[in-house]
C-alpha atoms as a PDB file:
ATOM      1  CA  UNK A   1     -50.000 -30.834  -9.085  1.00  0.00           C
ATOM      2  CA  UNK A   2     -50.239 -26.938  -8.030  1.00  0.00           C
ATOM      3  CA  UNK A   3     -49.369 -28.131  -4.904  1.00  0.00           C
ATOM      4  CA  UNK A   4     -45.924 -29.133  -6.262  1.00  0.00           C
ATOM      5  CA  UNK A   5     -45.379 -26.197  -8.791  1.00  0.00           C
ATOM      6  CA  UNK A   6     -46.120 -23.497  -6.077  1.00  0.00           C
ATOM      7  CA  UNK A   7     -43.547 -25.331  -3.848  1.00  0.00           C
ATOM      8  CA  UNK A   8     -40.565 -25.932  -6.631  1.00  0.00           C
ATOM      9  CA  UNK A   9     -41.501 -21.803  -7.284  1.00  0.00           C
ATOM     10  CA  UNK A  10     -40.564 -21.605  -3.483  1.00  0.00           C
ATOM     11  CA  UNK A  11     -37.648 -23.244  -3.636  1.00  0.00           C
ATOM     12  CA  UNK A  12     -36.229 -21.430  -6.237  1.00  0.00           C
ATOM     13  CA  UNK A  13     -36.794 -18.117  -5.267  1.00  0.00           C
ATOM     14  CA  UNK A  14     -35.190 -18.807  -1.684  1.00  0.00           C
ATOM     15  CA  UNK A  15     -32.308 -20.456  -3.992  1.00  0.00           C
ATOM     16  CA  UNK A  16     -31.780 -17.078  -6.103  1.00  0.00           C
ATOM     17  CA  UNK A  17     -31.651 -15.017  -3.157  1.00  0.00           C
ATOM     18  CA  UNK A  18     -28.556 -15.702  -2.113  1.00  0.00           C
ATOM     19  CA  UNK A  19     -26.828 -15.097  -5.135  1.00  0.00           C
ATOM     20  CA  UNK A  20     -28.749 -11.825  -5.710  1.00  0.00           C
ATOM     21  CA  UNK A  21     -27.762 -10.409  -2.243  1.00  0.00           C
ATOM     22  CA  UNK A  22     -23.935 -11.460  -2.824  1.00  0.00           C
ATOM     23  CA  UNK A  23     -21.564  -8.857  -3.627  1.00  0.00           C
ATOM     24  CA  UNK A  24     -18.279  -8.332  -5.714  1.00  0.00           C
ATOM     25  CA  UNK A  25     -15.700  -7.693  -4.644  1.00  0.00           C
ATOM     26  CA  UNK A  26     -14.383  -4.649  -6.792  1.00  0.00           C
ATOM     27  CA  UNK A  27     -11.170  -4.063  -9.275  1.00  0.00           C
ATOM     28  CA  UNK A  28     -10.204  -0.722  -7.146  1.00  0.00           C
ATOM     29  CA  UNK A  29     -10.745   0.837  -4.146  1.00  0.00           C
ATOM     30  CA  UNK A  30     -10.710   4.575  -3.173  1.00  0.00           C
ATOM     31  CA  UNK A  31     -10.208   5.926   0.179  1.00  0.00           C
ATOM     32  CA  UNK A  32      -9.264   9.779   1.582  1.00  0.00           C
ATOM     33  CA  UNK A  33      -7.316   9.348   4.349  1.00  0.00           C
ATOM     34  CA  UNK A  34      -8.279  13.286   6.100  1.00  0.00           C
ATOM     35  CA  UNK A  35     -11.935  11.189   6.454  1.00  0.00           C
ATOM     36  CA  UNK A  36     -10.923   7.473   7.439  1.00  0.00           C
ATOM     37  CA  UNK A  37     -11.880   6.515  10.803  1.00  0.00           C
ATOM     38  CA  UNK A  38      -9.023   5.066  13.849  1.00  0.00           C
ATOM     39  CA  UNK A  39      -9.381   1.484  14.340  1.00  0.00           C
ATOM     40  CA  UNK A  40      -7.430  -0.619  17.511  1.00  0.00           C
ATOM     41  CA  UNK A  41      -4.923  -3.353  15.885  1.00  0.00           C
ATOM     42  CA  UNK A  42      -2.279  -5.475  17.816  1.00  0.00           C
ATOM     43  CA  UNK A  43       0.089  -2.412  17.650  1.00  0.00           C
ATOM     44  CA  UNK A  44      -2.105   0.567  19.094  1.00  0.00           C
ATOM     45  CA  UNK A  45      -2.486   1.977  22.796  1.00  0.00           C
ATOM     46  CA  UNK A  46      -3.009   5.308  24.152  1.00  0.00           C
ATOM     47  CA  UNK A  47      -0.480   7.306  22.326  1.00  0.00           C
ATOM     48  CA  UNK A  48      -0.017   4.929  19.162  1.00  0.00           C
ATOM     49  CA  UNK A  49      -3.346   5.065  17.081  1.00  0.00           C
ATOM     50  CA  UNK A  50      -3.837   3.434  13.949  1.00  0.00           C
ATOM     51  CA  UNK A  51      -5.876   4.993  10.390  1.00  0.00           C
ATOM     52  CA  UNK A  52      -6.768   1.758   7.796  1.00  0.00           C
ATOM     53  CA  UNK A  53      -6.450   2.782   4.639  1.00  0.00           C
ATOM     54  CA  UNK A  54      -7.086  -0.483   3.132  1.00  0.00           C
ATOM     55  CA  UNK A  55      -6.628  -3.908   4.626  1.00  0.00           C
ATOM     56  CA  UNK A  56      -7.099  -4.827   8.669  1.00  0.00           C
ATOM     57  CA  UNK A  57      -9.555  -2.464   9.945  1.00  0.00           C
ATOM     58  CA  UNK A  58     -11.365  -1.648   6.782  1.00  0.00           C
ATOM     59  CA  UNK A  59     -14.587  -2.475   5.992  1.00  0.00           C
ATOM     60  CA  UNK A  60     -13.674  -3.838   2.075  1.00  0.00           C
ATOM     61  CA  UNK A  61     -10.215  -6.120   3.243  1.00  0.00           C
ATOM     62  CA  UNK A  62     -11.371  -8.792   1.678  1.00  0.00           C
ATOM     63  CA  UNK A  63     -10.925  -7.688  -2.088  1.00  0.00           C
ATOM     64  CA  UNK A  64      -7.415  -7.523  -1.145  1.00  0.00           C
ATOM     65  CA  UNK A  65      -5.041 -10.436  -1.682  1.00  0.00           C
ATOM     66  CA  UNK A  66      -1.160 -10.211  -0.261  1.00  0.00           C
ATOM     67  CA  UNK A  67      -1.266  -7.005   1.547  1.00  0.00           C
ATOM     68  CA  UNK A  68      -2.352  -7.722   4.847  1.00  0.00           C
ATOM     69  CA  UNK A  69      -2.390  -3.880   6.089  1.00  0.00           C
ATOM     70  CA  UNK A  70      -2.020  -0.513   4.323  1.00  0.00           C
ATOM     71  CA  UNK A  71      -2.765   2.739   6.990  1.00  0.00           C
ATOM     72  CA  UNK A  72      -1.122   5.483   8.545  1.00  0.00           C
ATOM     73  CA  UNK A  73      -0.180   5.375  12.492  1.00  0.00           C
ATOM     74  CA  UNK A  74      -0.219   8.682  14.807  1.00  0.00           C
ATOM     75  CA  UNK A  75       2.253   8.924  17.611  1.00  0.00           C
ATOM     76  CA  UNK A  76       1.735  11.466  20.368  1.00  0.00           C
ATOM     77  CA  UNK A  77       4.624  13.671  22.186  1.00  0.00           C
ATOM     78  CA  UNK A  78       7.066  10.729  23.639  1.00  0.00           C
ATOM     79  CA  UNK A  79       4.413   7.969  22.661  1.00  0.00           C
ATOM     80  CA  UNK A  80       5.059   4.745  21.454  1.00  0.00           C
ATOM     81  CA  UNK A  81       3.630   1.625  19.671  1.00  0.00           C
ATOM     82  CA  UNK A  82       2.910  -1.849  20.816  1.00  0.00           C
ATOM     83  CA  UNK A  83       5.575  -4.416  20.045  1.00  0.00           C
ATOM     84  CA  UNK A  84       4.860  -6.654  16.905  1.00  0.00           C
ATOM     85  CA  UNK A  85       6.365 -10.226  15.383  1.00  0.00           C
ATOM     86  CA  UNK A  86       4.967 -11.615  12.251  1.00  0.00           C
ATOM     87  CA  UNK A  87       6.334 -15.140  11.120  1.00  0.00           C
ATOM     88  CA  UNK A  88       5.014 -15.000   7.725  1.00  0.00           C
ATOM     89  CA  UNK A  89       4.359 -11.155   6.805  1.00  0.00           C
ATOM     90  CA  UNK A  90       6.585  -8.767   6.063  1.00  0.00           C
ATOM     91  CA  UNK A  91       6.234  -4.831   6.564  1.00  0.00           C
ATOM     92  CA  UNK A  92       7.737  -1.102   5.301  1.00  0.00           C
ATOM     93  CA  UNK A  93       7.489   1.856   7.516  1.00  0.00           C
ATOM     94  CA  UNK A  94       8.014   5.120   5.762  1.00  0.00           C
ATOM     95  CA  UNK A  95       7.769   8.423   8.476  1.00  0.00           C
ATOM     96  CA  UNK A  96       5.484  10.995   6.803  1.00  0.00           C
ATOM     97  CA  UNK A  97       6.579  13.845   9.664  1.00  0.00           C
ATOM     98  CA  UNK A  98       8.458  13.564  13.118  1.00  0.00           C
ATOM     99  CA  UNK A  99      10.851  11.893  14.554  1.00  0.00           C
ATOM    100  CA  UNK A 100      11.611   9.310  17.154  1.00  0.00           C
ATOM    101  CA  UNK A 101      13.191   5.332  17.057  1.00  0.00           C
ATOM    102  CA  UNK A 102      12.679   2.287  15.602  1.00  0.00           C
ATOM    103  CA  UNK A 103      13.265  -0.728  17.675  1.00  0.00           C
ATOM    104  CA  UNK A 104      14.338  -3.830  15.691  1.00  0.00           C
ATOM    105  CA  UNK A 105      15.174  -6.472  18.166  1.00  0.00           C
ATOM    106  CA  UNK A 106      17.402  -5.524  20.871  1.00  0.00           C
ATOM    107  CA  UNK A 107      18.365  -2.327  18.685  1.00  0.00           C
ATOM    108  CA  UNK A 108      17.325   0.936  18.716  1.00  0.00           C
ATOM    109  CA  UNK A 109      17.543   3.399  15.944  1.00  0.00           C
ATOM    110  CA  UNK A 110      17.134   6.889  15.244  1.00  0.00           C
ATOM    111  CA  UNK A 111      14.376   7.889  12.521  1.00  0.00           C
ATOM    112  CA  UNK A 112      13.586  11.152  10.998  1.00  0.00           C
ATOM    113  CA  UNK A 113      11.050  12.568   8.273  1.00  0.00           C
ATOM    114  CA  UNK A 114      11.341  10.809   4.969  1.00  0.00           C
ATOM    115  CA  UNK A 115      13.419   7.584   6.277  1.00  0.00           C
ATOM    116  CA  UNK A 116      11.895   4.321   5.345  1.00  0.00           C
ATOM    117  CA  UNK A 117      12.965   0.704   6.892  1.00  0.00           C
ATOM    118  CA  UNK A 118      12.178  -2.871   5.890  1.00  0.00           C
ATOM    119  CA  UNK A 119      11.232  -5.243   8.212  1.00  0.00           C
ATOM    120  CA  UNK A 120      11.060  -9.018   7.503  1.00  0.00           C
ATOM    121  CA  UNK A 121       9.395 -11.368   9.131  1.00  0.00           C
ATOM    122  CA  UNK A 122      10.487 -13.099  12.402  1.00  0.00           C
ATOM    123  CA  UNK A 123      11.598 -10.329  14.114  1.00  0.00           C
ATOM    124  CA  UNK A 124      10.423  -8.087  17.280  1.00  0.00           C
ATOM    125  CA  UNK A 125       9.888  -4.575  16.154  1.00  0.00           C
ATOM    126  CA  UNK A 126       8.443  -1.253  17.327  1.00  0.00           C
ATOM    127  CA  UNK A 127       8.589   2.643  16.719  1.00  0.00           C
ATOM    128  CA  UNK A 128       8.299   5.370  19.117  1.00  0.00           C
ATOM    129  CA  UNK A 129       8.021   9.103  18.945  1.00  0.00           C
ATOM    130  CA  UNK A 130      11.199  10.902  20.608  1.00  0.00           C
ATOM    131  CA  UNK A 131      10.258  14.593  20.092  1.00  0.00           C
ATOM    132  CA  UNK A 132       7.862  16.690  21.430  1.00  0.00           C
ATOM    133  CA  UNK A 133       5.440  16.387  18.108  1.00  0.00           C
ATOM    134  CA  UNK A 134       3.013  13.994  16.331  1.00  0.00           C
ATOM    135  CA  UNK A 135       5.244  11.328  14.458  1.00  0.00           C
ATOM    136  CA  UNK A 136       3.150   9.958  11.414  1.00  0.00           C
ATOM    137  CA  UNK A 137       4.338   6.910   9.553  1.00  0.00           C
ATOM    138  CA  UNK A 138       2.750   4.736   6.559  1.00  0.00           C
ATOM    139  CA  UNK A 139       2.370   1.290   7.671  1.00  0.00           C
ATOM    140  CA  UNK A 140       2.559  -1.572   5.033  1.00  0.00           C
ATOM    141  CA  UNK A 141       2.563  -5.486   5.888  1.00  0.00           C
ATOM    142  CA  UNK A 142       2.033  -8.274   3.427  1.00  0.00           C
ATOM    143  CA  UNK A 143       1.214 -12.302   3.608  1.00  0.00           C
ATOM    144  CA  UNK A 144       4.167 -14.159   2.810  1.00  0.00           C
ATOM    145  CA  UNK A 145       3.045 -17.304   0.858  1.00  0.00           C
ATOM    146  CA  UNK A 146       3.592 -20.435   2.564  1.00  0.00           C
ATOM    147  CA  UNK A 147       5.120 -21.615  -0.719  1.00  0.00           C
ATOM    148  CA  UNK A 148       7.824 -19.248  -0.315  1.00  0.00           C
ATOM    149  CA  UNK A 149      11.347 -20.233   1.772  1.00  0.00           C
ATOM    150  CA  UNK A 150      11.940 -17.790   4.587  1.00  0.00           C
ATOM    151  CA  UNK A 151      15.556 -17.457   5.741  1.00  0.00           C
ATOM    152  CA  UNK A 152      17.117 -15.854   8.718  1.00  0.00           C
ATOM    153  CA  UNK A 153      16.279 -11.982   9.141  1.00  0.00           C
ATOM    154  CA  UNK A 154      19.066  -9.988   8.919  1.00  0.00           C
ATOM    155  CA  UNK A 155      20.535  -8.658  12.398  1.00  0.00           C
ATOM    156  CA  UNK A 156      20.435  -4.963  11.705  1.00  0.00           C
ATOM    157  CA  UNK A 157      17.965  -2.688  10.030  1.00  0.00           C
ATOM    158  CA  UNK A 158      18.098  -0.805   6.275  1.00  0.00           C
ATOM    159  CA  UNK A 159      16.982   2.591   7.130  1.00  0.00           C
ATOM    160  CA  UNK A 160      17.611   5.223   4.116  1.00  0.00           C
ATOM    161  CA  UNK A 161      16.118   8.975   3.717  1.00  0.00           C
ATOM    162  CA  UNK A 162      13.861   9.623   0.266  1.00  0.00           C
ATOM    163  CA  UNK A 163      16.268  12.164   0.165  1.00  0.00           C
ATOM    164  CA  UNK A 164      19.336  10.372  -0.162  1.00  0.00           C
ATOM    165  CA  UNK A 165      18.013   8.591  -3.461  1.00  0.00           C
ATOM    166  CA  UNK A 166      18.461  10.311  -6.638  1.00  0.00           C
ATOM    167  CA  UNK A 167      15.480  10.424  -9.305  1.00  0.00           C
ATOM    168  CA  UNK A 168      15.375   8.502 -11.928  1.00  0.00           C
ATOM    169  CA  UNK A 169      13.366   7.245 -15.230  1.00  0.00           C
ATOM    170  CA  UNK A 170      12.516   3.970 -15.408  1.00  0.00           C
ATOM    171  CA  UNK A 171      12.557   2.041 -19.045  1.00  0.00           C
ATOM    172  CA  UNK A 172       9.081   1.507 -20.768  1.00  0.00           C
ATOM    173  CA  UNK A 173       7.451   4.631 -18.916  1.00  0.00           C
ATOM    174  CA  UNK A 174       7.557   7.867 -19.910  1.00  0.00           C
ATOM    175  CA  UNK A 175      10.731  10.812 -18.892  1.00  0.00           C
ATOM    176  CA  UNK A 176       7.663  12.975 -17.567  1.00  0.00           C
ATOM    177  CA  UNK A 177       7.380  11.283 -13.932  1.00  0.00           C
ATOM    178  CA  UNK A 178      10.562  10.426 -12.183  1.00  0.00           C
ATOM    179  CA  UNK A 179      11.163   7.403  -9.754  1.00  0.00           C
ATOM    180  CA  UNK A 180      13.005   6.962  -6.696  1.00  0.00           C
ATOM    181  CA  UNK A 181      13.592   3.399  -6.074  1.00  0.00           C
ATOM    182  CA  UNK A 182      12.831   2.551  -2.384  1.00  0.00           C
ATOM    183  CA  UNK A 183      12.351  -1.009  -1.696  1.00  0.00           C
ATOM    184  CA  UNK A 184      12.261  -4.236  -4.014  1.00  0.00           C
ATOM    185  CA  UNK A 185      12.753  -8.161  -4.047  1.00  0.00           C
ATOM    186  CA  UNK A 186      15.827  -9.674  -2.474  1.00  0.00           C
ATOM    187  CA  UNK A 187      16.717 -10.947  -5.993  1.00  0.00           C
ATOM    188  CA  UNK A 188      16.915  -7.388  -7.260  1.00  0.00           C
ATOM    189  CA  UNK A 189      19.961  -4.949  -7.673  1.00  0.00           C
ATOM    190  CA  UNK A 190      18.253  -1.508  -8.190  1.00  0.00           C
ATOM    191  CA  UNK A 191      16.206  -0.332  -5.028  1.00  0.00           C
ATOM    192  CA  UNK A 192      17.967   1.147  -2.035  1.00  0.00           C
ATOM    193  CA  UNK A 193      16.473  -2.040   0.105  1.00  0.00           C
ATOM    194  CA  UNK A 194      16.705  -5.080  -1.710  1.00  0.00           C
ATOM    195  CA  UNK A 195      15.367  -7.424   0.717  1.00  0.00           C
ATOM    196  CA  UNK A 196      11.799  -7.947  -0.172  1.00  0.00           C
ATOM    197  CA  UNK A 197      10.072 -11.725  -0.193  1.00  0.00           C
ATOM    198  CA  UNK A 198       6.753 -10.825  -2.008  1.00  0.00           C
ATOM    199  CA  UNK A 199       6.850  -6.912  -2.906  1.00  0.00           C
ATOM    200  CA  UNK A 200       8.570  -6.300  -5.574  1.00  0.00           C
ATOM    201  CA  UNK A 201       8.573  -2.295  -5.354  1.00  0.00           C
ATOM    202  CA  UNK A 202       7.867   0.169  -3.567  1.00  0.00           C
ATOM    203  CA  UNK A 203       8.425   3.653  -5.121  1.00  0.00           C
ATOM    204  CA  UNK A 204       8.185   7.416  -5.299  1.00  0.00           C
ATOM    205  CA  UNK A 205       6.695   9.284  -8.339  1.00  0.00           C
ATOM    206  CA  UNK A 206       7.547  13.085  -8.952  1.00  0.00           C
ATOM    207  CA  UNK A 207       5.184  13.963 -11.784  1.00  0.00           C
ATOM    208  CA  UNK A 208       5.872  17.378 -14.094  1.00  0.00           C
ATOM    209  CA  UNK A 209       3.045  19.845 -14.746  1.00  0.00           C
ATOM    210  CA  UNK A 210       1.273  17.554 -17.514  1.00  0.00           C
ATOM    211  CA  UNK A 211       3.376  14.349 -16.586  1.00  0.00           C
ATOM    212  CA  UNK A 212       1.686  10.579 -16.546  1.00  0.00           C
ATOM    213  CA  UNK A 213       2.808   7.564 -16.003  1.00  0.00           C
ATOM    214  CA  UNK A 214      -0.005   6.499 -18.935  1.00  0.00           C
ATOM    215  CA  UNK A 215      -2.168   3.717 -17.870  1.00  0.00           C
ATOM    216  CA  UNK A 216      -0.924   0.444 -17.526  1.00  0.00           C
ATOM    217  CA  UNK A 217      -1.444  -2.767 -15.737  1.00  0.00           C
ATOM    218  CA  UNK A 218      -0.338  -5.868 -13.666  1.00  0.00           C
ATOM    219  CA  UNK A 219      -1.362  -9.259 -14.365  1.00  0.00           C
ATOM    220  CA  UNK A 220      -0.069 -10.857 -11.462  1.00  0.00           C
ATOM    221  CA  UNK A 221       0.278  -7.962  -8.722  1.00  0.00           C
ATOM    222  CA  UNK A 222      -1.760  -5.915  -7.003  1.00  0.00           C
ATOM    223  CA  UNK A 223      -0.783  -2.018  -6.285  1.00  0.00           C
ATOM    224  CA  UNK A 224      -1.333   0.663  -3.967  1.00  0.00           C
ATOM    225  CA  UNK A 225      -0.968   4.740  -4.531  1.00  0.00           C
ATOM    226  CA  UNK A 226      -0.700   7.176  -2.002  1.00  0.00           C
ATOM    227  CA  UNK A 227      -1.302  10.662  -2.978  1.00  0.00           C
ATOM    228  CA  UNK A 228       1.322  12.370  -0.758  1.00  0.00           C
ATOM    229  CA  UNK A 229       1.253  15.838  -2.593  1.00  0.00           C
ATOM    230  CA  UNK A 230      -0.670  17.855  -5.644  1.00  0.00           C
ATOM    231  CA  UNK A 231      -3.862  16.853  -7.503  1.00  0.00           C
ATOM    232  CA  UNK A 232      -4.764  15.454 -11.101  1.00  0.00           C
ATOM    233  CA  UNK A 233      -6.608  12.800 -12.545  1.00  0.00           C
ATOM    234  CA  UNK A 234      -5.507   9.023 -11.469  1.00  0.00           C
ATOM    235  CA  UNK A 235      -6.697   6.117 -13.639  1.00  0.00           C
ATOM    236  CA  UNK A 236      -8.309   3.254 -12.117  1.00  0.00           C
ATOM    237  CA  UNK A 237     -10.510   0.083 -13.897  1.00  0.00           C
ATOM    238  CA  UNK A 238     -11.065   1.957 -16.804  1.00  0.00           C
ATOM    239  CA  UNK A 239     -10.145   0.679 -20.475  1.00  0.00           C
ATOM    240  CA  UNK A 240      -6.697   0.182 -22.168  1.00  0.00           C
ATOM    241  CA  UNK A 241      -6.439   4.019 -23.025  1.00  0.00           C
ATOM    242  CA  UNK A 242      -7.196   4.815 -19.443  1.00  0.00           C
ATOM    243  CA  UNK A 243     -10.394   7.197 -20.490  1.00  0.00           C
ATOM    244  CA  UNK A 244     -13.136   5.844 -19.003  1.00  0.00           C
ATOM    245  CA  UNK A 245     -11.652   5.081 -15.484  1.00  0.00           C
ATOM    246  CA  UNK A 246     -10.119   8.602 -14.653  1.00  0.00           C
ATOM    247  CA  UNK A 247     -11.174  10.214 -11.297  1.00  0.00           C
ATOM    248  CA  UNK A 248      -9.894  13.750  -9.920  1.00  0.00           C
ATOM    249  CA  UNK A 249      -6.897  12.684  -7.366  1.00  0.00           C
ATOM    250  CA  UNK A 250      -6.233  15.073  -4.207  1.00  0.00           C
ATOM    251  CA  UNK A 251      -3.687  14.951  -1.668  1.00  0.00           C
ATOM    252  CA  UNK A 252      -4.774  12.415   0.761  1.00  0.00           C
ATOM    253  CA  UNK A 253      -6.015  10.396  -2.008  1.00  0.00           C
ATOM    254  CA  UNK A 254      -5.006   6.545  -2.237  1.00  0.00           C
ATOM    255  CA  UNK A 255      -6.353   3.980  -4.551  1.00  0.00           C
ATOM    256  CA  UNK A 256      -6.105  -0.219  -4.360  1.00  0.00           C
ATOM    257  CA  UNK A 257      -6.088  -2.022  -7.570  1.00  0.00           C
ATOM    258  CA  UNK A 258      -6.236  -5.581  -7.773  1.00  0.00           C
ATOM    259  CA  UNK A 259      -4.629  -7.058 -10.324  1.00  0.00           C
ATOM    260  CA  UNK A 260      -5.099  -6.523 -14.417  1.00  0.00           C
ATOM    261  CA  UNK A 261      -6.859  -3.414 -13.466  1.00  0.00           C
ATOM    262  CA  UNK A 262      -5.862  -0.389 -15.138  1.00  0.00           C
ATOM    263  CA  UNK A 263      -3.476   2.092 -13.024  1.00  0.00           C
ATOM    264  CA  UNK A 264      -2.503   5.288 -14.210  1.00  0.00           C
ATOM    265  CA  UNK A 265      -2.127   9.007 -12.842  1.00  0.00           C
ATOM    266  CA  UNK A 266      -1.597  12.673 -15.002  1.00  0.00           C
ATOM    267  CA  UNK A 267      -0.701  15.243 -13.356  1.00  0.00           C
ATOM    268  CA  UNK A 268      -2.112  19.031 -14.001  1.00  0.00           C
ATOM    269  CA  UNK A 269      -0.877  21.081 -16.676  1.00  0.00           C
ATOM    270  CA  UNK A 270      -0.625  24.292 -15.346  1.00  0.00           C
ATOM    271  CA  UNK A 271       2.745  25.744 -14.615  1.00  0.00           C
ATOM    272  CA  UNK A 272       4.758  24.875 -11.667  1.00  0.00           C
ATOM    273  CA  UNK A 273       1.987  21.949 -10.699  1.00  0.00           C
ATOM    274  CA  UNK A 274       3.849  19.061  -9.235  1.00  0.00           C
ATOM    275  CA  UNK A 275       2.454  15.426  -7.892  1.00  0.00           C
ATOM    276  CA  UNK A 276       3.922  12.897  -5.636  1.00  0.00           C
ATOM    277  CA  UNK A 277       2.968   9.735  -5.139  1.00  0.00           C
ATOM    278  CA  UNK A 278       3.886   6.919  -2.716  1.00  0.00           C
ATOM    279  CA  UNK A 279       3.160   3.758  -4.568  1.00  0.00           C
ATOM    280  CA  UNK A 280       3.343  -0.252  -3.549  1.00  0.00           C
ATOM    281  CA  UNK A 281       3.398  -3.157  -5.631  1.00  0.00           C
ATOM    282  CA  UNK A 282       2.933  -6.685  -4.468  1.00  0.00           C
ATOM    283  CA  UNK A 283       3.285  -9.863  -6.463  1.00  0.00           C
ATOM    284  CA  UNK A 284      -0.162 -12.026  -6.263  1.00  0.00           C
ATOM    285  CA  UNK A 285       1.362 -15.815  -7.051  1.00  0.00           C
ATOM    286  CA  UNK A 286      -1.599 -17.497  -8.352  1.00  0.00           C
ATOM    287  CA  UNK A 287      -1.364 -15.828 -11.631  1.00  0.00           C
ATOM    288  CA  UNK A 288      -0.011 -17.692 -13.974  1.00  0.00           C
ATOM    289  CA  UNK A 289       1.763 -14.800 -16.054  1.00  0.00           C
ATOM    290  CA  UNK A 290       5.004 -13.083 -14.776  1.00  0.00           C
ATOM    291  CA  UNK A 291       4.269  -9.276 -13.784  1.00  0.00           C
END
């Protein structure tokens, strides 16, 4: 009879231990891009070298859902990218500095500091640095859900300049952080590129000294923010006032949040502070409530 307690002990323990060693994946992620690591992906070589931010490459993908890849490429003097075609993911390029061309099938067109371009899925696409210094782009690609229709991609490219768009508020936030409207769903009427399949925005935030966004949250997408410029306090997985989850925010600062987690920034209140963020939000379909 000891015999067969000591054993049914043994077998329980080695059962537990599996469970015990598993981990979580968590509501929010923080990474600052000055200390990420390069990583090789399908679209680096020599002079094209890819950062993960979150997604391919990173060590924590997994917690992530739609987006497929969130980082920042490098281009050297005259250097260029590998060619890429996705049938079922969809990516946004915004240039960060530099200039050069983006290549969208047998097209070639010019980029320059602050342009962003959609690019659906099913067609050939590349970018290359024309000048004679670094070109540095954000790189964002999502899953398309096999659910969803694709049609045919469109046969030239939507390239607009941030600083074509004018800022605006946007109702149910507050007039202390201004939005330009980059990129949404190809239902949509507001962004400058309405051509989306599963993001449904991607947007700029100019915060006043003292300006939020106050926390909020998705049910049913998951959201990325990009600390391009300034420094406050951005909200992330803490309650519904947004208390408990603040963390001091930097340039080079970006956060993941999965989604019903709590997103918020404020901005500094001394005089003449100002914030921008880049920001990304993707619609998770599994949820049964609408975002």
């Amino acid at each position: 009879m000891k015999v067969f307690f000591l054993g049914l002990l043994l077998i329980l323990i080695a059962t537990n231990l599996p469970a015990q060693e598993r981990s979580v994946d968590p509501t929010w992620l923080h990474r600052f891009v000055p200390d990420l690591p390069e990583v090789k992906i399908d679209l680096s070589t020599s002079t094209c070298r890819y950062t993960p931010i979150f997604g391919e490459g990173d060590a924590q993908n997994r917690a992530l859902q739609n987006v497929s890849r969130f980082g920042e490429i490098t281009l050297s003097a005259k250097g260029n990218c590998n060619s890429e075609v996705y049938e079922r993911r969809e990516e946004i390029y915004f240039v960060l500095s530099g200039g050069g061309n983006l290549h969208y099938g047998n097209e070639a067109h010019a980029l320059r500091a602050h342009d962003f371009t959609y690019l659906p899925p099913g067609v050939k696409h590349s970018i290359e640095n024309s000048g004679d210094q670094p070109l540095t782009a954000v790189v964002m690609s999502f899953e398309i859900p096999k659910s969803i229709a694709i049609g045919a991609p469109p046969p030239h490219p939507a390239i607009v300049n941030l600083a074509d768009l004018k800022e605006e508020t946007v109702q149910g936030h507050p007039t202390s952080v201004q939005y330009k409207l980059m990129v949404g769903p190809r239902s949509g009427t507001r962004d400058a590129i309405d051509a989306a399949y599963i993001v449904t925005s991607v947007f700029w935030m100019d915060f006043v000294p003292g300006g939020t966004n106050f926390p909020h949250h998705h049910e049913s997408a998951e959201e990325i923010y990009l600390v391009i410029d300034g420094e406050g306090d951005m909200v992330a997985g803490g309650g519904m006032d947004g208390i408990e989850g603040r963390h001091a925010a930097k340039t080079g600062d970006a956060y993941y949040f999965r989604p019903n987690c709590t997103v918020g920034f404020y901005n500094q209140k001394k005089d003449g502070a100002k914030a921008y963020i880049l920001a990304v939000r993707s619609r998770v379909l599994f949820h049964d409530q609408p975002d």
